[in-house]
C-alpha atoms as a PDB file:
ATOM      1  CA  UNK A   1       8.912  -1.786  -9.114  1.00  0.00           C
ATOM      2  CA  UNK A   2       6.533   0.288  -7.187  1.00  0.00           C
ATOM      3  CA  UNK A   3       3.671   2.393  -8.689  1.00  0.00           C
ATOM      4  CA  UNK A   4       3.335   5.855  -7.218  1.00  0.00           C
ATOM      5  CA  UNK A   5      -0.095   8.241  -7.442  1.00  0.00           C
ATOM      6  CA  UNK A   6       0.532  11.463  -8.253  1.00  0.00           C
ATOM      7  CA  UNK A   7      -1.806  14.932  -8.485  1.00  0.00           C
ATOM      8  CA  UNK A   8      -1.323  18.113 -10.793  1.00  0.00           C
ATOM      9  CA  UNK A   9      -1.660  21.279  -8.743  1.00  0.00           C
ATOM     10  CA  UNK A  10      -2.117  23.194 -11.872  1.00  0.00           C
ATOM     11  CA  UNK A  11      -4.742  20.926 -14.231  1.00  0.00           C
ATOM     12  CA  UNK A  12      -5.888  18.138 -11.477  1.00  0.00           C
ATOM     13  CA  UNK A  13      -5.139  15.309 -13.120  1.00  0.00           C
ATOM     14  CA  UNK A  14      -4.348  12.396 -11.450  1.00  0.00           C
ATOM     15  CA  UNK A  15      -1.702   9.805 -12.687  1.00  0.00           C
ATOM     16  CA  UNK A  16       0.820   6.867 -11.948  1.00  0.00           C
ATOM     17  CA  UNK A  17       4.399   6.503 -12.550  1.00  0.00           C
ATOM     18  CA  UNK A  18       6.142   3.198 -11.757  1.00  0.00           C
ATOM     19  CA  UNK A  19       9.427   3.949 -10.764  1.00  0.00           C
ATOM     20  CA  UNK A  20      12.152   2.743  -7.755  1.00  0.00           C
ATOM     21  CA  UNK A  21      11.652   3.260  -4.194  1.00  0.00           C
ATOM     22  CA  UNK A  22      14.657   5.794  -4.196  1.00  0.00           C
ATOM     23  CA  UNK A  23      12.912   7.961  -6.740  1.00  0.00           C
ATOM     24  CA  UNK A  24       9.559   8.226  -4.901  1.00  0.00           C
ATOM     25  CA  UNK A  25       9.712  11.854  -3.781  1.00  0.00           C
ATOM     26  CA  UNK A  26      11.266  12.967  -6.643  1.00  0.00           C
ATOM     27  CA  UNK A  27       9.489  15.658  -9.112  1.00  0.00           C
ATOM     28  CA  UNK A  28       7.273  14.399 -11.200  1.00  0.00           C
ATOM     29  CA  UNK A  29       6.249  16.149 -14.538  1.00  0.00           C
ATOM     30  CA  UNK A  30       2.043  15.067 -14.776  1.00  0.00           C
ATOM     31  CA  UNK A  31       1.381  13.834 -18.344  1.00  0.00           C
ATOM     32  CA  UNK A  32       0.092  17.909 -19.806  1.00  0.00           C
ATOM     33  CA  UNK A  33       3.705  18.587 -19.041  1.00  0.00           C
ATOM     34  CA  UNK A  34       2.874  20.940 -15.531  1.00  0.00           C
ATOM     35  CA  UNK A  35       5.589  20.654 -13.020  1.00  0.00           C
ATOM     36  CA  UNK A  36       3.873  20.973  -9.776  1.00  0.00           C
ATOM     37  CA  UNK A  37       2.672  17.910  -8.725  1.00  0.00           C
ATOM     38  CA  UNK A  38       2.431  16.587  -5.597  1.00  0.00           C
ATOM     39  CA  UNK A  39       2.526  12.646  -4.291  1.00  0.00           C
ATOM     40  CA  UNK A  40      -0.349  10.914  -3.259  1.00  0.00           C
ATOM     41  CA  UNK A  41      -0.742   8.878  -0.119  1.00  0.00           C
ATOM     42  CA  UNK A  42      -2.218   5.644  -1.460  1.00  0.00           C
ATOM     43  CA  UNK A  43      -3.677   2.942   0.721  1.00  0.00           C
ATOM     44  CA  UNK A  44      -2.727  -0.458   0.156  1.00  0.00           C
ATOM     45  CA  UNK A  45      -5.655  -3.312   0.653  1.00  0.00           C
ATOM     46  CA  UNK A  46      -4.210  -6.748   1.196  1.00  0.00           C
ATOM     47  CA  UNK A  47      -6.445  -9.980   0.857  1.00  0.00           C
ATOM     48  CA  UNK A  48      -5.975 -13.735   1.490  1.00  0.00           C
ATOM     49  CA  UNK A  49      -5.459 -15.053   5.090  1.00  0.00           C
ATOM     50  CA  UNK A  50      -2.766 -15.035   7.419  1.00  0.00           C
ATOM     51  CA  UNK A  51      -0.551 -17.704   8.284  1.00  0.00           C
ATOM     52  CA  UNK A  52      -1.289 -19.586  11.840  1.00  0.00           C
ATOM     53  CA  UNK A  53       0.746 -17.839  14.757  1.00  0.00           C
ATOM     54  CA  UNK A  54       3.226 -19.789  17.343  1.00  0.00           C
ATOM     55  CA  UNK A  55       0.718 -18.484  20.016  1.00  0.00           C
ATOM     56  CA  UNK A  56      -2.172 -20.774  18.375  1.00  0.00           C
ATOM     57  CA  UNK A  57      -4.466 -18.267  17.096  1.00  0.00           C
ATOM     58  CA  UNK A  58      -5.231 -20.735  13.787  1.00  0.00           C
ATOM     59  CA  UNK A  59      -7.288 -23.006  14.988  1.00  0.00           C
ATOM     60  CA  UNK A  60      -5.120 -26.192  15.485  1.00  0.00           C
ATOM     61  CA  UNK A  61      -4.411 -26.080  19.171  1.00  0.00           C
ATOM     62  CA  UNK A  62      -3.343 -22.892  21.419  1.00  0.00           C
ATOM     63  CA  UNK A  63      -6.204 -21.647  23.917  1.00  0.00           C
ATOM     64  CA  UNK A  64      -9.496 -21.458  22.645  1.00  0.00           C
ATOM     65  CA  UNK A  65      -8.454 -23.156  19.570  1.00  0.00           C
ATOM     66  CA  UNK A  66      -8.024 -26.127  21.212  1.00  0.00           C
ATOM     67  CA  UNK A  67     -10.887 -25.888  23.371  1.00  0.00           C
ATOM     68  CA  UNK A  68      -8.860 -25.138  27.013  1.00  0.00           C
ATOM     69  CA  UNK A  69     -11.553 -21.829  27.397  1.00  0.00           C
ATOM     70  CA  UNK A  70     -14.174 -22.647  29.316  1.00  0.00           C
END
């Protein structure tokens, strides 16, 4: 289930609430029990490394991966 950041207008505080996709925009009550909150826009890092390409780009053949660049 996704975890969604949330802001009090009224006290600041800043909080999550895991809850479904469908439910994202609705109100949220922040945990002092004020009603107007508002939902954050939270960036999302991703590590690891990406899987090769058709075009080539990983290394095992493709232009410059398999040494046609000059």
């Amino acid at each position: 289930m996704p975890r969604y950041e949330y802001r009090c207008r009224s006290c600041g505080t800043t909080f999550e609430l895991n809850r479904p996709m469908a439910e994202s925009s609705a109100p949220a009550a922040c945990p002092e029990g004020h009603d107007d909150t508002v939902k954050l826009l939270s960036a999302v890092a991703v590590g690891g490394t990406a899987a090769p390409t058709a075009g080539g780009g990983g290394g095992g053949g493709g232009c410059c991966g398999g040494g046609c660049c000059g």
